[in-house]
C-alpha atoms as a PDB file:
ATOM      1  CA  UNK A   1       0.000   0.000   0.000  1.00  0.00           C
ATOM      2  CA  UNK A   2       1.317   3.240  -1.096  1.00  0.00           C
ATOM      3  CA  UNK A   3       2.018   5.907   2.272  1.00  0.00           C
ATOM      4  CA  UNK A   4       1.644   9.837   1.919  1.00  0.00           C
ATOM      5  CA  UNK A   5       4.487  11.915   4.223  1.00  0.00           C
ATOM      6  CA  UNK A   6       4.368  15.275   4.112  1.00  0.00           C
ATOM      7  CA  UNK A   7       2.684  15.635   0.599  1.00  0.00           C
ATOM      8  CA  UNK A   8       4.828  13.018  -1.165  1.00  0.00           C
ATOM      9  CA  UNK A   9       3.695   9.339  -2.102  1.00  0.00           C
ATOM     10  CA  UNK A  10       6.566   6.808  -1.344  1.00  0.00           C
ATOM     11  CA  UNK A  11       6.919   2.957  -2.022  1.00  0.00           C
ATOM     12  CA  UNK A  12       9.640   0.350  -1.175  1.00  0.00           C
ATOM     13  CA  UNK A  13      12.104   0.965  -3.548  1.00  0.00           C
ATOM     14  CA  UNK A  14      11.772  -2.942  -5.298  1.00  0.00           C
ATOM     15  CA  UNK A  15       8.513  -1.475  -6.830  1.00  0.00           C
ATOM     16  CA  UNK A  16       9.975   0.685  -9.247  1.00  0.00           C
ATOM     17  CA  UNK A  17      11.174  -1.037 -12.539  1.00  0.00           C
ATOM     18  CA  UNK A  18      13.212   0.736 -15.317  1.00  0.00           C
ATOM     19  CA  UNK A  19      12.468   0.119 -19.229  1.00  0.00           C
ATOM     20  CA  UNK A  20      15.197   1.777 -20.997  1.00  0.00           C
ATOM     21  CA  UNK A  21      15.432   5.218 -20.026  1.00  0.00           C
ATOM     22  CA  UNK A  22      11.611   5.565 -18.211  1.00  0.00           C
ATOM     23  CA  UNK A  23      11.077   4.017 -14.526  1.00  0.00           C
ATOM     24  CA  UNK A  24       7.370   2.622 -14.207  1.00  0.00           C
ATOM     25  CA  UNK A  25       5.839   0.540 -11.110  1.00  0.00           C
ATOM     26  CA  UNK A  26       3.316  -2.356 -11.628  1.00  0.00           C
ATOM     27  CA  UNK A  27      -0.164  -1.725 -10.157  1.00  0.00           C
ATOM     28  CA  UNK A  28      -3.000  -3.420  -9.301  1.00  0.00           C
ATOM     29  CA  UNK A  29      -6.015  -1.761 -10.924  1.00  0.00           C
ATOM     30  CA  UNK A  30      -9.572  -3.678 -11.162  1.00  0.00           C
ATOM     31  CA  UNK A  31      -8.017  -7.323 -10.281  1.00  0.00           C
ATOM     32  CA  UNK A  32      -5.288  -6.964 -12.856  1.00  0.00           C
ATOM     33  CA  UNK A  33      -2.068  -5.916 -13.428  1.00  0.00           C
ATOM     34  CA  UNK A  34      -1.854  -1.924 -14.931  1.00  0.00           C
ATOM     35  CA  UNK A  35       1.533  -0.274 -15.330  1.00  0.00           C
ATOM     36  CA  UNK A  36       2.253   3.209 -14.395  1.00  0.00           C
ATOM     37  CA  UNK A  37       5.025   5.255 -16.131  1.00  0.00           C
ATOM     38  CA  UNK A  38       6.634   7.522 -13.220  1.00  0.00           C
ATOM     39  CA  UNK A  39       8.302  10.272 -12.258  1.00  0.00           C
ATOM     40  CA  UNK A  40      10.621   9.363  -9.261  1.00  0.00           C
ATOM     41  CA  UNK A  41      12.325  12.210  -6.388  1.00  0.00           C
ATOM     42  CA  UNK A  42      14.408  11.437  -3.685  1.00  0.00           C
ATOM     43  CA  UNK A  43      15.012   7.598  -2.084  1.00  0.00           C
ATOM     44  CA  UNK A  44      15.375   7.412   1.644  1.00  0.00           C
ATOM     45  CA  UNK A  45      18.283   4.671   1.886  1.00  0.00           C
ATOM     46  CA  UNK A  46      17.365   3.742   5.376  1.00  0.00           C
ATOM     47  CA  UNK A  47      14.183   2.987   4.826  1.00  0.00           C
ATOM     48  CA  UNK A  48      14.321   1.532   1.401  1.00  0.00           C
ATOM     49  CA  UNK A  49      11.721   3.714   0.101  1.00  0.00           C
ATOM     50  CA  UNK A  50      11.471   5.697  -3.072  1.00  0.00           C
ATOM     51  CA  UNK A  51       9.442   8.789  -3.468  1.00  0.00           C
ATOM     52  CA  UNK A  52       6.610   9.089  -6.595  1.00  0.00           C
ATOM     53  CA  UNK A  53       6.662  12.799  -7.878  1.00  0.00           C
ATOM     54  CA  UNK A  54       4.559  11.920 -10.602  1.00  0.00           C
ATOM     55  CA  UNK A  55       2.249   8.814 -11.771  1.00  0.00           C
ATOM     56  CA  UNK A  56       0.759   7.469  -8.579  1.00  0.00           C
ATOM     57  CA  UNK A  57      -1.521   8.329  -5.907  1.00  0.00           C
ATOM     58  CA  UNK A  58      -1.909   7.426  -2.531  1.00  0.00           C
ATOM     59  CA  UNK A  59      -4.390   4.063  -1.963  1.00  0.00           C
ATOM     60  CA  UNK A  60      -3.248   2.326  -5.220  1.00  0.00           C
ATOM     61  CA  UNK A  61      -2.035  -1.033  -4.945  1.00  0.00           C
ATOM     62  CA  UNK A  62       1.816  -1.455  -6.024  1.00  0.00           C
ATOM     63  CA  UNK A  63       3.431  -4.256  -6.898  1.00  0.00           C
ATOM     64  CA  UNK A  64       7.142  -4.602  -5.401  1.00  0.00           C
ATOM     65  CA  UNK A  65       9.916  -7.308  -5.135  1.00  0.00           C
ATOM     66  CA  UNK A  66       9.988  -9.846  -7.938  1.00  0.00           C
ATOM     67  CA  UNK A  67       7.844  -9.774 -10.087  1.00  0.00           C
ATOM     68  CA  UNK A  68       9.064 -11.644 -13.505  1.00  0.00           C
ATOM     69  CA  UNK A  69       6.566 -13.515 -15.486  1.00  0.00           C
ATOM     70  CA  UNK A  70       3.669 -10.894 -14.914  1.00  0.00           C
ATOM     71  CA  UNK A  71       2.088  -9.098 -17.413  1.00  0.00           C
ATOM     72  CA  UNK A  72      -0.099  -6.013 -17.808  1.00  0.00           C
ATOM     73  CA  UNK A  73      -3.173  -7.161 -18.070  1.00  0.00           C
ATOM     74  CA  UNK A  74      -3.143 -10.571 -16.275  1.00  0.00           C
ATOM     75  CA  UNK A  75      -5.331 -11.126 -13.176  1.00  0.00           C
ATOM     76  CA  UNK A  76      -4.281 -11.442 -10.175  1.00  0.00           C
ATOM     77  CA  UNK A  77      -5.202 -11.739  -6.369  1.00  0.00           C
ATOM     78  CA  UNK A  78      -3.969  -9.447  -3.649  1.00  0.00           C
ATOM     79  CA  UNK A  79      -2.816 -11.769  -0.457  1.00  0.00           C
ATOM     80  CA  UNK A  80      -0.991  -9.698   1.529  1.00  0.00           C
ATOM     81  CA  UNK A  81      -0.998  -5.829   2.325  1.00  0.00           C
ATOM     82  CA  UNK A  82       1.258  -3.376   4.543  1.00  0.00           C
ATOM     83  CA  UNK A  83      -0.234  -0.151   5.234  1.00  0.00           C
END
């Protein structure tokens, strides 16, 4: 679950993907998978997390660690949540 702190939307830094030159985070949006291109600020090294200037808002469902084999598009089930 995505965390607001002081204005800015963070996630754990193993959410956000790279694709050439743009950085993009896998979503859950509707039961399936949705990709977001994004726009990312500052990282806080301590606790792993990477700051979202521009392509996500707080309350969506991201994706993070592993996440090979998964496609936009393909359903999936949410089993576990922080937040």
């Amino acid at each position: 679950m995505l965390k607001e702190s002081r204005g800015a939307v963070a996630i754990p830094r193993t959410g956000v993907r790279g694709d050439g030159d743009k950085q993009y985070v896998l979503v859950v949006e509707g039961g399936k998978v949705a990709r977001r291109d994004v726009t990312v600020g500052l990282t806080d090294e301590v606790r792993a997390l990477t700051e979202i200037k521009k392509g996500l808002t707080v309350g969506e469902t991201a994706i993070v660690g592993a996440a090979e084999g998964m496609k936009v598009g393909e359903q999936v089930q949410v089993v576990g949540r922080e937040g």
